[in-house]
C-alpha atoms as a PDB file:
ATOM      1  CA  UNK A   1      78.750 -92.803  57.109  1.00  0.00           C
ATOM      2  CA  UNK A   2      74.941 -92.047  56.412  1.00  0.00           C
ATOM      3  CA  UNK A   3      73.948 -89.225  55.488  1.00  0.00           C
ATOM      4  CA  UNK A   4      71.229 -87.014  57.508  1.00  0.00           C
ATOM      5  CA  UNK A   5      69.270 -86.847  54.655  1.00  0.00           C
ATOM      6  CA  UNK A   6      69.462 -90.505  54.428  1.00  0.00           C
ATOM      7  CA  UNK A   7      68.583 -90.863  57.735  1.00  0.00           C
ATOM      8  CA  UNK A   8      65.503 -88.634  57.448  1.00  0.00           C
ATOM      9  CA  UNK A   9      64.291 -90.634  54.398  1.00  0.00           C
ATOM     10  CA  UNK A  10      64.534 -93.602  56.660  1.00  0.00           C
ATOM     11  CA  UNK A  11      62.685 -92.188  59.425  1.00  0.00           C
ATOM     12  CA  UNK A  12      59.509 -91.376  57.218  1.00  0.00           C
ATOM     13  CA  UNK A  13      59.970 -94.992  55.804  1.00  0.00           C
ATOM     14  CA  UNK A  14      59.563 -96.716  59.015  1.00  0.00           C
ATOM     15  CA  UNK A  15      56.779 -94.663  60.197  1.00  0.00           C
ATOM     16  CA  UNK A  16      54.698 -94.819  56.929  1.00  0.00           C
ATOM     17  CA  UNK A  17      55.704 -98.782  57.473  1.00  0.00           C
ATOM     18  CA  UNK A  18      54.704 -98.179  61.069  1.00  0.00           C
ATOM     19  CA  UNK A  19      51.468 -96.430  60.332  1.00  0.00           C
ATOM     20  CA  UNK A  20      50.219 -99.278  57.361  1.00  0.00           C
ATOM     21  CA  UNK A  21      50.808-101.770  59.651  1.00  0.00           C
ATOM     22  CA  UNK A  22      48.805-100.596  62.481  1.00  0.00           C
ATOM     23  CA  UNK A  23      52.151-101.152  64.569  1.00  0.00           C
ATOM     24  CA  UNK A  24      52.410 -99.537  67.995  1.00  0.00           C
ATOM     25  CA  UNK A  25      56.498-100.133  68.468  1.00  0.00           C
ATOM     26  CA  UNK A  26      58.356 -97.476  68.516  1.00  0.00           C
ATOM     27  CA  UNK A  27      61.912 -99.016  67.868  1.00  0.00           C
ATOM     28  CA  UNK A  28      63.220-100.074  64.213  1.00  0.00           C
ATOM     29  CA  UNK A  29      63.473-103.197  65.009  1.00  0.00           C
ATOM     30  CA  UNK A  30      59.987-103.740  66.429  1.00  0.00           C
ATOM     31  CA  UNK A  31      58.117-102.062  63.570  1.00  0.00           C
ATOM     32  CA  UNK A  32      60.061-104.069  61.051  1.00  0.00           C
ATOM     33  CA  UNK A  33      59.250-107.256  63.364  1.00  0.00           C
ATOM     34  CA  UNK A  34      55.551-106.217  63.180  1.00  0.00           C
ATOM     35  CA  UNK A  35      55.754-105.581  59.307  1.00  0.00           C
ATOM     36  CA  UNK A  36      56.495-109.204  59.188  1.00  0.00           C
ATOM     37  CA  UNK A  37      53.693-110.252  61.025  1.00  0.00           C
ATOM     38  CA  UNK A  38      51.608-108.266  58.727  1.00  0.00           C
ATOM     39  CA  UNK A  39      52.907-109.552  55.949  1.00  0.00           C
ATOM     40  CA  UNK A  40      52.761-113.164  57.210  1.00  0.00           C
ATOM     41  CA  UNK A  41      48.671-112.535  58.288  1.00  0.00           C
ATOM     42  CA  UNK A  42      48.300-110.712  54.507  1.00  0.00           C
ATOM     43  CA  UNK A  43      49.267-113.786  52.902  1.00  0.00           C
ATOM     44  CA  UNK A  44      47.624-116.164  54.875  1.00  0.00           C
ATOM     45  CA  UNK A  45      44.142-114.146  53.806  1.00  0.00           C
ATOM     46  CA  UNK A  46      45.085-114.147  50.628  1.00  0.00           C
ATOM     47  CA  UNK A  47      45.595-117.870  50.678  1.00  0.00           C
ATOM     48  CA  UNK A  48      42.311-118.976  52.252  1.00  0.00           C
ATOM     49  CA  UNK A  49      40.524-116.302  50.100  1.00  0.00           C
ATOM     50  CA  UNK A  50      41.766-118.383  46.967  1.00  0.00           C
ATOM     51  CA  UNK A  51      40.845-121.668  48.334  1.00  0.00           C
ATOM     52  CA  UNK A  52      37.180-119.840  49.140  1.00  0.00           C
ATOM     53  CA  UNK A  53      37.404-118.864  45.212  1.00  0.00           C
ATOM     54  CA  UNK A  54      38.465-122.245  44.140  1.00  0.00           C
ATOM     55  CA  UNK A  55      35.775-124.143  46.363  1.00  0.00           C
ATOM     56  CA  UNK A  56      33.336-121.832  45.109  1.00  0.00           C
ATOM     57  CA  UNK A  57      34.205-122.358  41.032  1.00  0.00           C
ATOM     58  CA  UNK A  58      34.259-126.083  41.303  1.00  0.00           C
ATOM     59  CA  UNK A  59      30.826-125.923  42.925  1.00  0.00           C
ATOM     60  CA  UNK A  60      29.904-123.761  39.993  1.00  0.00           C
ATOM     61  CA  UNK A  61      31.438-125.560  37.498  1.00  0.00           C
ATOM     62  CA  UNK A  62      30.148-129.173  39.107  1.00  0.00           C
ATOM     63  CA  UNK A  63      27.221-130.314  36.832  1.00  0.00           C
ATOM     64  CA  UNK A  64      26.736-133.195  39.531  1.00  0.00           C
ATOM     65  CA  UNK A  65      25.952-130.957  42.143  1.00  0.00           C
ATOM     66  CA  UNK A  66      23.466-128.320  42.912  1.00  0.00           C
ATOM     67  CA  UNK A  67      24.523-125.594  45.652  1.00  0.00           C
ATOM     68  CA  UNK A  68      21.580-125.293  48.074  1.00  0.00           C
ATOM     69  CA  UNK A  69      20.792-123.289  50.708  1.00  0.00           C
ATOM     70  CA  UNK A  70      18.762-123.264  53.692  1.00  0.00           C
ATOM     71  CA  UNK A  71      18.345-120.339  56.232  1.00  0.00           C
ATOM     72  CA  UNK A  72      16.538-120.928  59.342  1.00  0.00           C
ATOM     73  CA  UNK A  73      13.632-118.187  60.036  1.00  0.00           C
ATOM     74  CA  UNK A  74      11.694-117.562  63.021  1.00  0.00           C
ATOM     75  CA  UNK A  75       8.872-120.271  61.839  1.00  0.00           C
ATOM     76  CA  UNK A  76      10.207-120.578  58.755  1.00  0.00           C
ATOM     77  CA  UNK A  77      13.086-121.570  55.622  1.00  0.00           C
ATOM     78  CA  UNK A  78      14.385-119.484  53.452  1.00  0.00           C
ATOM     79  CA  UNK A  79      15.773-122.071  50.824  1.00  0.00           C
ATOM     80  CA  UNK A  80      17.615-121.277  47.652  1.00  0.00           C
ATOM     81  CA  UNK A  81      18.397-123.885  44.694  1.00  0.00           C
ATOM     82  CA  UNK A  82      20.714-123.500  41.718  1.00  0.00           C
ATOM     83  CA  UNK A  83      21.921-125.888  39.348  1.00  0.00           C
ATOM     84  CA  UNK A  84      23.670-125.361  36.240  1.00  0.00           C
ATOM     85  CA  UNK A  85      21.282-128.519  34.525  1.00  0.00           C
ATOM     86  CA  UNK A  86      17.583-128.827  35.051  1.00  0.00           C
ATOM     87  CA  UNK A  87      15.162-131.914  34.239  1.00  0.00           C
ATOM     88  CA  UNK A  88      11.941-132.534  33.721  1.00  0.00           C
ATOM     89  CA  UNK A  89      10.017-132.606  36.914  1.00  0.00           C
ATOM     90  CA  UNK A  90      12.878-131.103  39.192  1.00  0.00           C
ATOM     91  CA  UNK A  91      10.551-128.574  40.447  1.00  0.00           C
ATOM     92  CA  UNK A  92       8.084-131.285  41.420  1.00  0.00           C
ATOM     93  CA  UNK A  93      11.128-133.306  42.978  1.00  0.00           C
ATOM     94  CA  UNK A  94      11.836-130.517  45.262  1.00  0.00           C
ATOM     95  CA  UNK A  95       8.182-129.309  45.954  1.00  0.00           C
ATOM     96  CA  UNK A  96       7.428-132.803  47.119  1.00  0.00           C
ATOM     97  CA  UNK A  97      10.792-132.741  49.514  1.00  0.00           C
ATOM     98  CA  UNK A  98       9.361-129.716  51.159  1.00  0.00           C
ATOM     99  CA  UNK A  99       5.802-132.081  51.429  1.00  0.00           C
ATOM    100  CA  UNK A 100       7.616-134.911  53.194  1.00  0.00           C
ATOM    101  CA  UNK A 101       9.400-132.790  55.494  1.00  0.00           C
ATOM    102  CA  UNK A 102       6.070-131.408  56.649  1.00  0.00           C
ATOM    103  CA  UNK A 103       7.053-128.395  55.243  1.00  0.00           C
ATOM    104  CA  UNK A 104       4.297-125.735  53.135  1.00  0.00           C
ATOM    105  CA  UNK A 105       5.351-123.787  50.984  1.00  0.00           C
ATOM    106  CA  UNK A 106       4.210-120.153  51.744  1.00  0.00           C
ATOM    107  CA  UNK A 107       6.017-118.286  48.250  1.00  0.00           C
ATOM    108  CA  UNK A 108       8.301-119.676  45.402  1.00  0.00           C
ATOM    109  CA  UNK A 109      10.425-118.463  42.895  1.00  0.00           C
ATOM    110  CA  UNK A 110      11.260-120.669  39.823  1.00  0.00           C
ATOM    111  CA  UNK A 111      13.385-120.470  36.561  1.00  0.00           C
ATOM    112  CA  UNK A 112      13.945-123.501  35.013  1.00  0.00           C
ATOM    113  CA  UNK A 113      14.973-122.683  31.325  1.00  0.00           C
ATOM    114  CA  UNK A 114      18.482-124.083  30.806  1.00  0.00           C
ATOM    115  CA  UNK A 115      19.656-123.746  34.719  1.00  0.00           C
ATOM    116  CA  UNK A 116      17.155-124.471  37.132  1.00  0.00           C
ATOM    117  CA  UNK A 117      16.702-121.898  40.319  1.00  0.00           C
ATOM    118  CA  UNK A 118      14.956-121.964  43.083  1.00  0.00           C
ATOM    119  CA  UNK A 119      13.804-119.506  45.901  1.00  0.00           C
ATOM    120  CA  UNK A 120      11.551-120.992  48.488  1.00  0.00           C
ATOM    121  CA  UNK A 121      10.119-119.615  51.757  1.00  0.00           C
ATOM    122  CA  UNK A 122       8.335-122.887  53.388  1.00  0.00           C
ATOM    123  CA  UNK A 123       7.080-122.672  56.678  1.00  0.00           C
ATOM    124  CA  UNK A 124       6.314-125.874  59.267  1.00  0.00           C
ATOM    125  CA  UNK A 125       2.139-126.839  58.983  1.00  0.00           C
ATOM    126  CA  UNK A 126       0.795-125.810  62.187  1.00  0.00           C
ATOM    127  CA  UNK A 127      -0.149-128.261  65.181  1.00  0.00           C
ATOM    128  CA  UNK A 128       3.261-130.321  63.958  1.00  0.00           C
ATOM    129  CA  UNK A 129       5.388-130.315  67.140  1.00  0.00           C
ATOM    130  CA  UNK A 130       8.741-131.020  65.622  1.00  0.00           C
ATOM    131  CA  UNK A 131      10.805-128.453  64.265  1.00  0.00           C
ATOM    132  CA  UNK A 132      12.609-129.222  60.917  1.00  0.00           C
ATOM    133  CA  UNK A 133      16.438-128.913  61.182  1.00  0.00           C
ATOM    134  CA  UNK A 134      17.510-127.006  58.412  1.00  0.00           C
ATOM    135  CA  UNK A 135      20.537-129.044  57.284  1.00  0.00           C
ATOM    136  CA  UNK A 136      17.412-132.134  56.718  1.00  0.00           C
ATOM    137  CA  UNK A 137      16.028-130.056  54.398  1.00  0.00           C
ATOM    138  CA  UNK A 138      18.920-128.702  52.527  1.00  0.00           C
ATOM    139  CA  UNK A 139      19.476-132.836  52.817  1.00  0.00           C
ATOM    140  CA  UNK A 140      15.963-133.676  51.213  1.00  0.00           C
ATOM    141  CA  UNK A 141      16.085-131.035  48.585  1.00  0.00           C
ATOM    142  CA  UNK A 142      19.576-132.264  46.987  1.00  0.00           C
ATOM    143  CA  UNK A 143      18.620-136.222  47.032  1.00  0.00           C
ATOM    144  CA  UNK A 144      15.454-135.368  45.289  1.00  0.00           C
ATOM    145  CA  UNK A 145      17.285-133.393  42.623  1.00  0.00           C
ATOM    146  CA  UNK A 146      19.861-136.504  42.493  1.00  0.00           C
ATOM    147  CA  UNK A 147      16.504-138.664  42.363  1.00  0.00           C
ATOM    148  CA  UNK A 148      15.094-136.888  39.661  1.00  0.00           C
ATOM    149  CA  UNK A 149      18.033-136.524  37.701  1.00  0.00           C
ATOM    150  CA  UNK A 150      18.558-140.351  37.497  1.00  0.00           C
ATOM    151  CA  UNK A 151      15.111-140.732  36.658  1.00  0.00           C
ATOM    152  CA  UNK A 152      15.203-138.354  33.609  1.00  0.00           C
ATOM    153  CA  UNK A 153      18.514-140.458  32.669  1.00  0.00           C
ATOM    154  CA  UNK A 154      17.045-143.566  32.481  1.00  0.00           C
ATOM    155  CA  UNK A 155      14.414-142.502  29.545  1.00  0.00           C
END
């Protein structure tokens, strides 16, 4: 037979299980149902947060590609550049992306020492009528890095 004691120690168990899980259920069998659930949601966060780590370190740790982006303003982009390898000219590359786009460049931030960043607020030049998606420019901005970087690897 069990014991009240033991029985009182299970209580307080099930409730502080009850009360971590956010469970409403009053019976055992429910709040050890919803502990499950719990669980089960727990690890499936902890699963996609690894794969958002991952993702985020081969990015990183991609020479090949530079992680870009592009934030959509009210008449404006916010557009930020990093890539762990910079080239002659890449500044240039990307300035003139902004040009083609129809795109001025209101203020710019630039370190290209031995990674090359980029923080860009370019605006649309007034009297143009179409409005610039921002995934064309985040587009434009990473083939003219490409562009430039096969230039600078054919000297």
């Amino acid at each position: 037979m069990v014991s009240r004691e033991h029985k009182r120690v299970l209580h307080e168990k099930l409730q502080l299980l009850r009360s971590v899980t956010n469970s409403q259920a009053l019976s055992k069998t429910s709040i050890i149902v919803d502990a499950s659930k719990y669980i089960e949601d727990l690890k499936k966060k902890v699963e996609k947060l690894n794969r958002d780590i991952a993702c985020q370190r081969s990015i990183v740790h991609d020479i090949s590609s530079p992680l870009v982006t592009v934030e959509a303003l009210e008449k404006s982009f916010l557009v930020s550049v990093f890539s762990k390898e910079s080239c002659p000219g890449m500044t240039v590359a990307v300035l003139e992306a902004f040009e083609e786009l129809g795109l001025n460049v209101l203020e710019a931030r630039v370190s290209c020492a031995d990674t090359f960043r980029l923080e860009a607020v370019g605006g649309e030049i007034e009297g143009e009528v179409e409005i610039v998606d921002p995934n064309v420019v985040k587009q434009a901005v990473v083939r003219a890095i490409k562009n430039c970087r096969e230039s600078d690897e054919d000297f």
